[in-house]
Protein backbone atom coordinates (compact mmCIF):
# COMPACT_ATOMS: atom_id res chain seq x y z
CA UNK A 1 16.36 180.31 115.28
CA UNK A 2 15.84 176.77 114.49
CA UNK A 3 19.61 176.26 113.06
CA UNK A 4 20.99 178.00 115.96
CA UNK A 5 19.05 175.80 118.88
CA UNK A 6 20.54 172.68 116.31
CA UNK A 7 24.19 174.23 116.90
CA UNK A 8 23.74 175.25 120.69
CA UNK A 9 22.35 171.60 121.39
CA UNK A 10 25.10 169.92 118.95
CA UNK A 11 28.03 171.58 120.70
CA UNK A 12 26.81 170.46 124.44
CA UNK A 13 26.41 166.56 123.32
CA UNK A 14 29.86 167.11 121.52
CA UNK A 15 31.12 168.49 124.57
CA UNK A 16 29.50 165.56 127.14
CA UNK A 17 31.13 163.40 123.88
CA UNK A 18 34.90 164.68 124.47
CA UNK A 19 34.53 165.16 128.47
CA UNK A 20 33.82 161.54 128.90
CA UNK A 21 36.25 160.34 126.08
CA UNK A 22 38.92 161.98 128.17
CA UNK A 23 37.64 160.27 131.45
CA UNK A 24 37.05 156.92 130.06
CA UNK A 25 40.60 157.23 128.20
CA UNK A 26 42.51 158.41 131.39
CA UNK A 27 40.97 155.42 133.15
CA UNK A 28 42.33 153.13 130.43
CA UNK A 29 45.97 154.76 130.56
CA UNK A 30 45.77 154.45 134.40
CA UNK A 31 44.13 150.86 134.75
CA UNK A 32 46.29 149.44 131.70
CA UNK A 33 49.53 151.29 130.84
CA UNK A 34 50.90 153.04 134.22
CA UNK A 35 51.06 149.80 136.04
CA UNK A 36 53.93 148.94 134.04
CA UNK A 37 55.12 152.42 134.61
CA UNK A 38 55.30 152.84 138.26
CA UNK A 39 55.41 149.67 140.19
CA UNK A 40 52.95 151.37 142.75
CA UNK A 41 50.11 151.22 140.50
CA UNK A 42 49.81 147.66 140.37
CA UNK A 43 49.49 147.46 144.23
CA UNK A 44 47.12 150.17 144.79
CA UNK A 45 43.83 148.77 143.37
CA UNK A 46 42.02 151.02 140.30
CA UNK A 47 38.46 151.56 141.63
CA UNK A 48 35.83 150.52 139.11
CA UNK A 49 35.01 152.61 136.51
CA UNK A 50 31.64 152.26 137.54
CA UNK A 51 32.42 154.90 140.82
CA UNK A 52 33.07 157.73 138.07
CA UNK A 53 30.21 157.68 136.44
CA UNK A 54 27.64 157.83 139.68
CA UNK A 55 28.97 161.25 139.87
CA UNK A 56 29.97 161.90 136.03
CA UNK A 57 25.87 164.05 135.71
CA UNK A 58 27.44 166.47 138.93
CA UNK A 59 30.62 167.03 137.23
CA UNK A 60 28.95 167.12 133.66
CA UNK A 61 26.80 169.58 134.98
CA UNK A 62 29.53 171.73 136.16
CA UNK A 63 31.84 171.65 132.78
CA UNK A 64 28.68 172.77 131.18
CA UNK A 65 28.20 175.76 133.43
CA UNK A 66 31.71 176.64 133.24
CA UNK A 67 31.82 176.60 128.99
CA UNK A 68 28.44 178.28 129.01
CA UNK A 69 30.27 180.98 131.59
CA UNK A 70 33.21 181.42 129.03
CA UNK A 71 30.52 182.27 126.55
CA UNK A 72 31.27 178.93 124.71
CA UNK A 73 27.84 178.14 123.56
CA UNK A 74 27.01 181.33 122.51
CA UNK A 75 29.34 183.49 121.05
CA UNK A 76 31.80 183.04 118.23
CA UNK A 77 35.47 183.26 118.87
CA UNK A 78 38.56 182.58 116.40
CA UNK A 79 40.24 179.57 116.58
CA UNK A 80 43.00 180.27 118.78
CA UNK A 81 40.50 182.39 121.42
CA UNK A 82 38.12 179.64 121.28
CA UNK A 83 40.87 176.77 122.26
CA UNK A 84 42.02 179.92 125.07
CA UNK A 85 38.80 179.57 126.58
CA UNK A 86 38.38 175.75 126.37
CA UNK A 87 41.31 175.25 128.28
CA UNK A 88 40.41 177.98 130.54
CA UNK A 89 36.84 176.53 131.06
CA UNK A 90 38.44 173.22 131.39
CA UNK A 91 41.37 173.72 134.02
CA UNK A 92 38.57 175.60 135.99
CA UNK A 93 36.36 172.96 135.70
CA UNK A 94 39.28 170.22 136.85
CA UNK A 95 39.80 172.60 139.80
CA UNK A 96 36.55 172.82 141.36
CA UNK A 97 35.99 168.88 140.59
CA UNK A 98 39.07 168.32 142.68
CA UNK A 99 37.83 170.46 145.40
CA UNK A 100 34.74 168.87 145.37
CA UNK A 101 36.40 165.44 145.33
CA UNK A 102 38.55 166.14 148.67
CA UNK A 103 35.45 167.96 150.25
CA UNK A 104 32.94 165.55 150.00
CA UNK A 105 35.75 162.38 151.01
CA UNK A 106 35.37 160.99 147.65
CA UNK A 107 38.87 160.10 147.00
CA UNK A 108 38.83 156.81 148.00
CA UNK A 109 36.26 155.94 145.52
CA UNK A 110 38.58 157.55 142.44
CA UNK A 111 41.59 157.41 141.63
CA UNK A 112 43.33 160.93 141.91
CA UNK A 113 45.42 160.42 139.17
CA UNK A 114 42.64 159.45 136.44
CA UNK A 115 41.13 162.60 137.33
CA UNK A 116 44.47 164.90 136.63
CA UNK A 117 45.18 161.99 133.60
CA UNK A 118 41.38 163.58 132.43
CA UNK A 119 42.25 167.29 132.82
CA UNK A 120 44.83 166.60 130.12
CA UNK A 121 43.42 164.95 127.70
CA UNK A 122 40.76 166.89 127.84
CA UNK A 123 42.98 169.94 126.82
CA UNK A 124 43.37 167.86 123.51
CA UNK A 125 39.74 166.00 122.84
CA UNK A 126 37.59 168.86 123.74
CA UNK A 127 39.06 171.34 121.18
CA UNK A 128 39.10 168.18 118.74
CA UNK A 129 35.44 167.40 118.89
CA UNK A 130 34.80 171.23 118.44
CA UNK A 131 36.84 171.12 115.86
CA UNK A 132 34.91 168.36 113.63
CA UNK A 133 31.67 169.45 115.02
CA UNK A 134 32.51 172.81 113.79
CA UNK A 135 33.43 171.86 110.53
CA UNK A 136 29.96 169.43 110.08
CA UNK A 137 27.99 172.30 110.95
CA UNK A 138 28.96 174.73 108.58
């Protein structure tokens, strides 16, 4: 019982690890690389990093609900179901945050395209971390 409240506990803090990995990366790839992309990033001003993170808990919140709703934390899948319902869990996730964003007239305090930048990334860094995780646990 003990082991498996260990692993149910180590997965979500791997999980907050790789969510905000992805965020903090996309922010970094949108404040530092796609100016020099697209001229219109360097005119339209990259709010501060700060403004993600008073709402990062909400949105936190909701991945977790969402990977607990796939049956993440709970039940064991093979590799290639498991990354089927990360990226399911995930691209849900994105959606309602995005829904929530342009409901509650946050969008001028984030950057639309850090957000989607996220959603990607996260495709890649959340089956990572379960990956290593994985493998430390056993």
């Amino acid at each position: 019982m003990f082991k498996r409240m260990v692993c149910f506990i180590t997965l979500i803090v791997s999980d907050i690890a790789s969510l905000f990995s992805a965020l903090y990366l996309a922010y970094l790839i949108r404040k530092e690389v796609l100016i020099y992309v697209y001229s219109t990033f360097r005119v339209i001003q990259t709010p501060p990093f700060e403004s993600y993170m008073i709402n990062y808990p909400y949105f936190l919140g909701l991945w977790i609900i969402v990977l607990a709703y796939e049956k993440l934390y709970t039940k064991r899948f093979l590799w290639e179901e498991e990354i089927k319902h990360l990226w399911e869990g995930t691209s849900l996730s994105f959606i309602i945050a995005m829904i929530l964003t342009f409901a509650t007239r946050m969008y001028p305090l984030v950057s639309r395209t850090v957000i989607i930048l996220a959603w990607i990334l996260s495709l890649f860094t959340l089956p990572l971390f379960r990956f290593l995780v994985k493998k430390i646990l056993i």
